[in-house]
N, C-alpha and C. Protein backbone atom coordinates (compact mmCIF):
# COMPACT_ATOMS: atom_id res chain seq x y z
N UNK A 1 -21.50 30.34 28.76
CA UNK A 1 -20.89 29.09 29.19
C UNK A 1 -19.44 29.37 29.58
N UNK A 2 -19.19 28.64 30.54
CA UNK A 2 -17.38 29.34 30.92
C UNK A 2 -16.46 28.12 30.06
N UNK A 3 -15.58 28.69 30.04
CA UNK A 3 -14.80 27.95 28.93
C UNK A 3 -14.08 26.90 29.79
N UNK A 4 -14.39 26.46 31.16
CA UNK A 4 -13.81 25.73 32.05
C UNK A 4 -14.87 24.53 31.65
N UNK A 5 -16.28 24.77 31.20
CA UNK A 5 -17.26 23.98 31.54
C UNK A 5 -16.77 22.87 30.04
N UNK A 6 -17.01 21.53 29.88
CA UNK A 6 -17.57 20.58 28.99
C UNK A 6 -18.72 20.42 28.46
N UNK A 7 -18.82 20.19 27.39
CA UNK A 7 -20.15 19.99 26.82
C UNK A 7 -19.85 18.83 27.05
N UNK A 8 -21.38 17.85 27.39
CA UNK A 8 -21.48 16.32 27.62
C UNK A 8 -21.30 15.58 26.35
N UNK A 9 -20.73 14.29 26.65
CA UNK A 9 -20.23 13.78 25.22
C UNK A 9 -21.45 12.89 25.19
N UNK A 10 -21.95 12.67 23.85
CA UNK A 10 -23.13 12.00 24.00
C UNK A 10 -22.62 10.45 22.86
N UNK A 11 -22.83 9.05 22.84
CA UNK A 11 -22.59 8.46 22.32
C UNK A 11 -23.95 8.02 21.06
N UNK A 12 -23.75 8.15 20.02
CA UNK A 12 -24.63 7.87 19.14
C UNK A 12 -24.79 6.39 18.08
N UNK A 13 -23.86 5.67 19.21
CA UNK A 13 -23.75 4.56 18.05
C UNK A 13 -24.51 3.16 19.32
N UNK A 14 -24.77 2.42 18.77
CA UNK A 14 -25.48 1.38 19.64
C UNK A 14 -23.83 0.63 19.68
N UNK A 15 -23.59 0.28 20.54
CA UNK A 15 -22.41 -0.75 21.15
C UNK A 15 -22.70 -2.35 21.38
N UNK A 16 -23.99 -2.24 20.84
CA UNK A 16 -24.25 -3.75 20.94
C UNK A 16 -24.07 -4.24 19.77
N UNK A 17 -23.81 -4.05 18.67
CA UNK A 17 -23.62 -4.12 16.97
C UNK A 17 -22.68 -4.79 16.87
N UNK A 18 -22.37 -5.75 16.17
CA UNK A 18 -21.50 -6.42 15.84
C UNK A 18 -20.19 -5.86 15.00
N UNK A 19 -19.54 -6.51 15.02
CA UNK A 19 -18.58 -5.46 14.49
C UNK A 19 -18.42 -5.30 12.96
N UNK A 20 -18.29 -4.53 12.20
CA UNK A 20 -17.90 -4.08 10.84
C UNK A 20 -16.45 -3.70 10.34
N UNK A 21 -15.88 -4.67 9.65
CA UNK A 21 -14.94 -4.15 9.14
C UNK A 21 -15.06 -2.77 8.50
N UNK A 22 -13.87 -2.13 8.02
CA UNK A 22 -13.77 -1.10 7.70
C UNK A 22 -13.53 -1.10 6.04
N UNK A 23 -12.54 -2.13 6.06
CA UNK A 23 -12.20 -2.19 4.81
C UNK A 23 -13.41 -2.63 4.34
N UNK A 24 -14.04 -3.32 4.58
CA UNK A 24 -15.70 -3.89 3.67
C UNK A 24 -16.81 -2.94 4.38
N UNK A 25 -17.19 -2.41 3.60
CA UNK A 25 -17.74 -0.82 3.74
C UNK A 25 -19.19 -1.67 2.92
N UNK A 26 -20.49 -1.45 3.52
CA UNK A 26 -21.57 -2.54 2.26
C UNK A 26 -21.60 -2.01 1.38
N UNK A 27 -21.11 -1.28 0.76
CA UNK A 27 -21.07 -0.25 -0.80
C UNK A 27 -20.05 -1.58 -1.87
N UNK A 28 -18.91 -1.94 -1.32
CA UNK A 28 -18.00 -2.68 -1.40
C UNK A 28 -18.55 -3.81 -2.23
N UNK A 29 -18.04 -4.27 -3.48
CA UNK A 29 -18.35 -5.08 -4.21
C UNK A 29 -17.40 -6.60 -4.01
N UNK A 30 -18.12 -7.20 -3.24
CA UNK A 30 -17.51 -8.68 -2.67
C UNK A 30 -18.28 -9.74 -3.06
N UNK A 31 -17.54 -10.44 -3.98
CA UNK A 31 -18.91 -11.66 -4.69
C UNK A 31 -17.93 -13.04 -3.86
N UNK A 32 -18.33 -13.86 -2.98
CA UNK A 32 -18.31 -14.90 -2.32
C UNK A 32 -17.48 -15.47 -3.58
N UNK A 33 -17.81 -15.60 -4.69
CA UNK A 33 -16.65 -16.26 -5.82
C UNK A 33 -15.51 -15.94 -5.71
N UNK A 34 -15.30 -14.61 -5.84
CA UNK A 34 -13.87 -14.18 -5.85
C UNK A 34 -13.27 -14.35 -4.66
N UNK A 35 -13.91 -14.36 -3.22
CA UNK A 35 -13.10 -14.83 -1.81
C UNK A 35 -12.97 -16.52 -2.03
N UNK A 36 -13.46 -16.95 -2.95
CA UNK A 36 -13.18 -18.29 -2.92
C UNK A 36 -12.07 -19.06 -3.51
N UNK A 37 -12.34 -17.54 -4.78
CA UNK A 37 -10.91 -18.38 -5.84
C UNK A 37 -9.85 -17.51 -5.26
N UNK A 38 -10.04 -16.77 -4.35
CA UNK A 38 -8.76 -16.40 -3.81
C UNK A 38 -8.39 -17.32 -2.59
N UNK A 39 -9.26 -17.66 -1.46
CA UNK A 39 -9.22 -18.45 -1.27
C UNK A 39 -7.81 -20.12 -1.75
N UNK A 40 -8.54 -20.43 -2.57
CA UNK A 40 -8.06 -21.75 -3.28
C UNK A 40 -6.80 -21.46 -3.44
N UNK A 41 -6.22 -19.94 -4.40
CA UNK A 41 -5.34 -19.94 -4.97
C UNK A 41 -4.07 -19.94 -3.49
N UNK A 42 -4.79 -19.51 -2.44
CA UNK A 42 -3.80 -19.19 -1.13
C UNK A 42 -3.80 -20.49 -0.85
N UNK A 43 -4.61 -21.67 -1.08
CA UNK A 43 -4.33 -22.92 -0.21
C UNK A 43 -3.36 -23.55 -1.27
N UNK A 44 -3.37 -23.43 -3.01
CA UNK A 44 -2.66 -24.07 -3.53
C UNK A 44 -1.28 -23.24 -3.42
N UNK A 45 -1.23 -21.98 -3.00
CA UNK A 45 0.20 -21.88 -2.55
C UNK A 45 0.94 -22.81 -1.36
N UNK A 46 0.19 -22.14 -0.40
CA UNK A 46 0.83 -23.09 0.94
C UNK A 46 0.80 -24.37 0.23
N UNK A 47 0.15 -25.04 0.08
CA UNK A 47 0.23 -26.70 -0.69
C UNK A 47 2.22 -26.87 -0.95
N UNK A 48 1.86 -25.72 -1.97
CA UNK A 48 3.21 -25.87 -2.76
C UNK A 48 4.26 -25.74 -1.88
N UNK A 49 4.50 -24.88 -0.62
CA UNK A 49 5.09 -24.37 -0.39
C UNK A 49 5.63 -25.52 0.62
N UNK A 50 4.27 -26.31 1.05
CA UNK A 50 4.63 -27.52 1.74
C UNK A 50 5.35 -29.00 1.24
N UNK A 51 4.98 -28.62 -0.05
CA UNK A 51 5.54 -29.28 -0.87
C UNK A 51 7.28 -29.73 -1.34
N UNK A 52 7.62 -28.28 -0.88
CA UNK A 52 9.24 -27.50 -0.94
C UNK A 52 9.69 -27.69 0.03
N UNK A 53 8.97 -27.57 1.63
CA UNK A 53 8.90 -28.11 2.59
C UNK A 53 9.84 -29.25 2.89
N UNK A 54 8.52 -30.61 2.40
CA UNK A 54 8.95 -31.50 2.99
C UNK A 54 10.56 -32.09 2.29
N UNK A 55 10.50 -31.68 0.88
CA UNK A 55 11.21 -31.99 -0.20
C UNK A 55 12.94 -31.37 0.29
N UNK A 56 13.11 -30.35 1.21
CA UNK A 56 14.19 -29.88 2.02
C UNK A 56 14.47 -30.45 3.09
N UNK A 57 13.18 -31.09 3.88
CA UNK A 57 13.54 -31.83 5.06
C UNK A 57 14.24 -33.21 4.48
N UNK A 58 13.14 -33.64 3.27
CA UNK A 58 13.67 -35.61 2.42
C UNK A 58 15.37 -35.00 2.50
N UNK A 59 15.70 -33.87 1.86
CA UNK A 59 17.47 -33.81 1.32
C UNK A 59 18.29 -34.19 2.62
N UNK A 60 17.75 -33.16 3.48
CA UNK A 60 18.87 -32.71 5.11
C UNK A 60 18.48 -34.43 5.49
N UNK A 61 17.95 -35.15 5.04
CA UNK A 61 17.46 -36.20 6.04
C UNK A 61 18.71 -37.43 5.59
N UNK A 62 18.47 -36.94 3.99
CA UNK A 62 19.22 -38.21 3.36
C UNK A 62 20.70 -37.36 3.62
N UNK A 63 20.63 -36.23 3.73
CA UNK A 63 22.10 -36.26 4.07
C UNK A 63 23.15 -36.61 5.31
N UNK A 64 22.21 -37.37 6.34
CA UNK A 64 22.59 -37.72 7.84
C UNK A 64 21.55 -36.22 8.83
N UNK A 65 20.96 -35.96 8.21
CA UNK A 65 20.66 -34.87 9.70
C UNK A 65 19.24 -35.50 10.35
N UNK A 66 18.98 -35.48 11.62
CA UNK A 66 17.07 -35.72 11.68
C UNK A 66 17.06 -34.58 13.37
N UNK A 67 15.57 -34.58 13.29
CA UNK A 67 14.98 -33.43 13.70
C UNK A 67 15.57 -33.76 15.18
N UNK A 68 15.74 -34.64 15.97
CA UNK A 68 16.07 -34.92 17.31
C UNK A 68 17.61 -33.62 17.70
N UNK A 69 18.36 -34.34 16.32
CA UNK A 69 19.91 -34.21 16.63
C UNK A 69 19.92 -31.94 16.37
N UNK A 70 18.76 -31.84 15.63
CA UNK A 70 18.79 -30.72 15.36
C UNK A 70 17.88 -29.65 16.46
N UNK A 71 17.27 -30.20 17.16
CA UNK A 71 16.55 -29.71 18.07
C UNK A 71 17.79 -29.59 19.65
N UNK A 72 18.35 -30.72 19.60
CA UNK A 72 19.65 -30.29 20.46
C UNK A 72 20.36 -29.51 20.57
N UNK A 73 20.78 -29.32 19.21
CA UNK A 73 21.46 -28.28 18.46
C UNK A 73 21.27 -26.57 18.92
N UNK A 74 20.10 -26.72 18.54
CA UNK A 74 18.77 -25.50 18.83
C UNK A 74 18.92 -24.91 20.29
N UNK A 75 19.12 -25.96 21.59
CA UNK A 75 18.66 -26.22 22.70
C UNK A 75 20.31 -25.43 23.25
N UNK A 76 20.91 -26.14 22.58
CA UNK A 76 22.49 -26.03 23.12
C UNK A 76 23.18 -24.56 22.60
N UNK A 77 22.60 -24.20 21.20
CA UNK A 77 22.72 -22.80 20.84
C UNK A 77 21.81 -21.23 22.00
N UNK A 78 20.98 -21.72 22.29
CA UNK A 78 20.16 -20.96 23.01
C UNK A 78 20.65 -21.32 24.55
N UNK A 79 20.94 -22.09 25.31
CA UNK A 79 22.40 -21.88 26.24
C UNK A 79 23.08 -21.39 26.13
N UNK A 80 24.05 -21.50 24.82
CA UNK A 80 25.44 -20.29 24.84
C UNK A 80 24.93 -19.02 24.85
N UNK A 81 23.78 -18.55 23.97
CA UNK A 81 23.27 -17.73 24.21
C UNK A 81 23.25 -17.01 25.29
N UNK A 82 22.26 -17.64 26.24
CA UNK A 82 22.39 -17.41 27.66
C UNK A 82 23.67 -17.02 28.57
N UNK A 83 24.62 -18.14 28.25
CA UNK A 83 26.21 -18.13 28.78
C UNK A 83 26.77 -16.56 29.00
N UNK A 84 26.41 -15.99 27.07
CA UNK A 84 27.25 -15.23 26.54
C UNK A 84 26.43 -13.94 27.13
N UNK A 85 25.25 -13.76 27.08
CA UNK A 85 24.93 -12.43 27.78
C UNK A 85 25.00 -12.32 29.14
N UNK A 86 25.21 -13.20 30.24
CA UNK A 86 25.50 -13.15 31.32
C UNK A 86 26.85 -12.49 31.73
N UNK A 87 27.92 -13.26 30.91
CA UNK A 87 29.23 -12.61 30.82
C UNK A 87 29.84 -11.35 30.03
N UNK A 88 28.62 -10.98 29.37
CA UNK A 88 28.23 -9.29 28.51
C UNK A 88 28.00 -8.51 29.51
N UNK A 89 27.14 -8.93 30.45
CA UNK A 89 26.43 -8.16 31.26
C UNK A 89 27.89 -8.33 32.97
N UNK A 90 28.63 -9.06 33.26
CA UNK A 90 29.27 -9.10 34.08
C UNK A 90 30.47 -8.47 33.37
N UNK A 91 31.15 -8.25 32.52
CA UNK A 91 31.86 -7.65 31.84
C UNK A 91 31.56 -6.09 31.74
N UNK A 92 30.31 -5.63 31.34
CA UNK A 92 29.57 -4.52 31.73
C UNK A 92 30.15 -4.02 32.91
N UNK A 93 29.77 -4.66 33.87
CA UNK A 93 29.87 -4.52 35.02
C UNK A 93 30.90 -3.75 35.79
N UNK A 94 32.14 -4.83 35.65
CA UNK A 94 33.60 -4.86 36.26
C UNK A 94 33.75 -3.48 35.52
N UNK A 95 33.52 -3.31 34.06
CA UNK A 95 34.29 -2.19 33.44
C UNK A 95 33.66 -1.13 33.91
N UNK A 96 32.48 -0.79 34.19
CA UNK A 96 31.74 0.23 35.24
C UNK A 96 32.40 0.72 36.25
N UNK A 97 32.74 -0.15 37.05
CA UNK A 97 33.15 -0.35 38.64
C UNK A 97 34.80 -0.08 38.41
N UNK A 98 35.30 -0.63 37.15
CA UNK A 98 36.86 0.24 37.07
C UNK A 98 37.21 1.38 36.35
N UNK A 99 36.09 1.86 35.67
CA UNK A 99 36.17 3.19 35.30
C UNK A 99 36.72 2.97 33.42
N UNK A 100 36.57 1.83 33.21
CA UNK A 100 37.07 1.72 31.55
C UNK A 100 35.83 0.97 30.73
N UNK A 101 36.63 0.84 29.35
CA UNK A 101 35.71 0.23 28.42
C UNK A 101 35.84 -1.53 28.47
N UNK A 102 34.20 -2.08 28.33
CA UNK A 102 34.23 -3.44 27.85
C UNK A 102 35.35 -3.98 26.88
N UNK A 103 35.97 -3.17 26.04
CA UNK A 103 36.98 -3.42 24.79
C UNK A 103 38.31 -3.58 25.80
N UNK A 104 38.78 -2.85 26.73
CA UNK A 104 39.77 -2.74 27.64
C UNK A 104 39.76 -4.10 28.00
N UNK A 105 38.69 -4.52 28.77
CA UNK A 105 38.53 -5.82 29.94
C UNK A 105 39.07 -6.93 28.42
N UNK A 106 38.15 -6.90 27.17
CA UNK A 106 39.23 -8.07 26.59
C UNK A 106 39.88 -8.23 26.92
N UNK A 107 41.02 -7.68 26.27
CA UNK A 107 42.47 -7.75 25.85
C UNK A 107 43.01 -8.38 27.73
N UNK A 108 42.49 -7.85 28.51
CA UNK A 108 42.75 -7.98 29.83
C UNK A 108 42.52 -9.85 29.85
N UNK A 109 41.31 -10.07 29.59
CA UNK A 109 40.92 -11.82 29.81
C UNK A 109 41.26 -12.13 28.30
N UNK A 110 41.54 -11.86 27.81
CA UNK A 110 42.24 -12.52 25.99
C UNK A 110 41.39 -12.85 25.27
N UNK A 111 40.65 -12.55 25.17
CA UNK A 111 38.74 -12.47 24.84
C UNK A 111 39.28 -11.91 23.42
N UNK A 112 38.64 -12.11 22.24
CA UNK A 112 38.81 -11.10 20.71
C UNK A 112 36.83 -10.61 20.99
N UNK A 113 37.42 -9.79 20.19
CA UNK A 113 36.49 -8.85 20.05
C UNK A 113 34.92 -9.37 19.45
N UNK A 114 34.82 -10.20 18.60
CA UNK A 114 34.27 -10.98 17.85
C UNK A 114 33.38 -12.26 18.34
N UNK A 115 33.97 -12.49 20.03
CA UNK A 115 33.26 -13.04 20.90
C UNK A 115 32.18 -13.01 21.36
């Protein structure tokens, strides 16, 4: 056989099979009870957790905040956002094209560093 040649790859598994986890191997000792009370115990977490939930939203609520004024908030933070990498990226730029550092161009537009 020349060592240029392949042996044909032959597939031995049917591909029509549904799929099998790996981790549950049928050797695997899985009693429908125990996925249940695990189960439960995961829904009475989240429960709780919703519980803590809403009980943080009741505080921020009674303290003057509601979801409108905070979604603005959200809206108007993710603009500056935007603002601020545009002028990262044009700042980039100029300092490219003059041969210095972004830290230089501050001090140049009175910008702190921290901006």
């Amino acid at each position: 056989m020349d060592s240029k040649e392949r042996t044909p790859v032959r597939i031995s598994r049917n591909l029509n099979t549904g799929f099998k986890s790996p981790l549950l191997s049928p050797g695997t000792p899985c009693s429908s009870r125990v996925d249940q009370a695990s189960l439960r115990e995961d829904i009475e977490e989240l429960k709780g957790r919703r519980e803590e939930l809403s009980a943080q939203i009741a505080l921020l609520e009674a303290e003057g905040y509601n979801v409108e004024e905070l979604d603005q908030h959200i809206e108007q933070l993710h603009e500056y956002n935007d603002i601020k990498d545009v002028g990262q990226m044009l700042l980039g730029r100029l300092a490219t094209i003059r041969g210095v550092t972004t830290k230089d161009l501050y001090g140049e537009f009175g910008l702190e560093l921290e901006d």
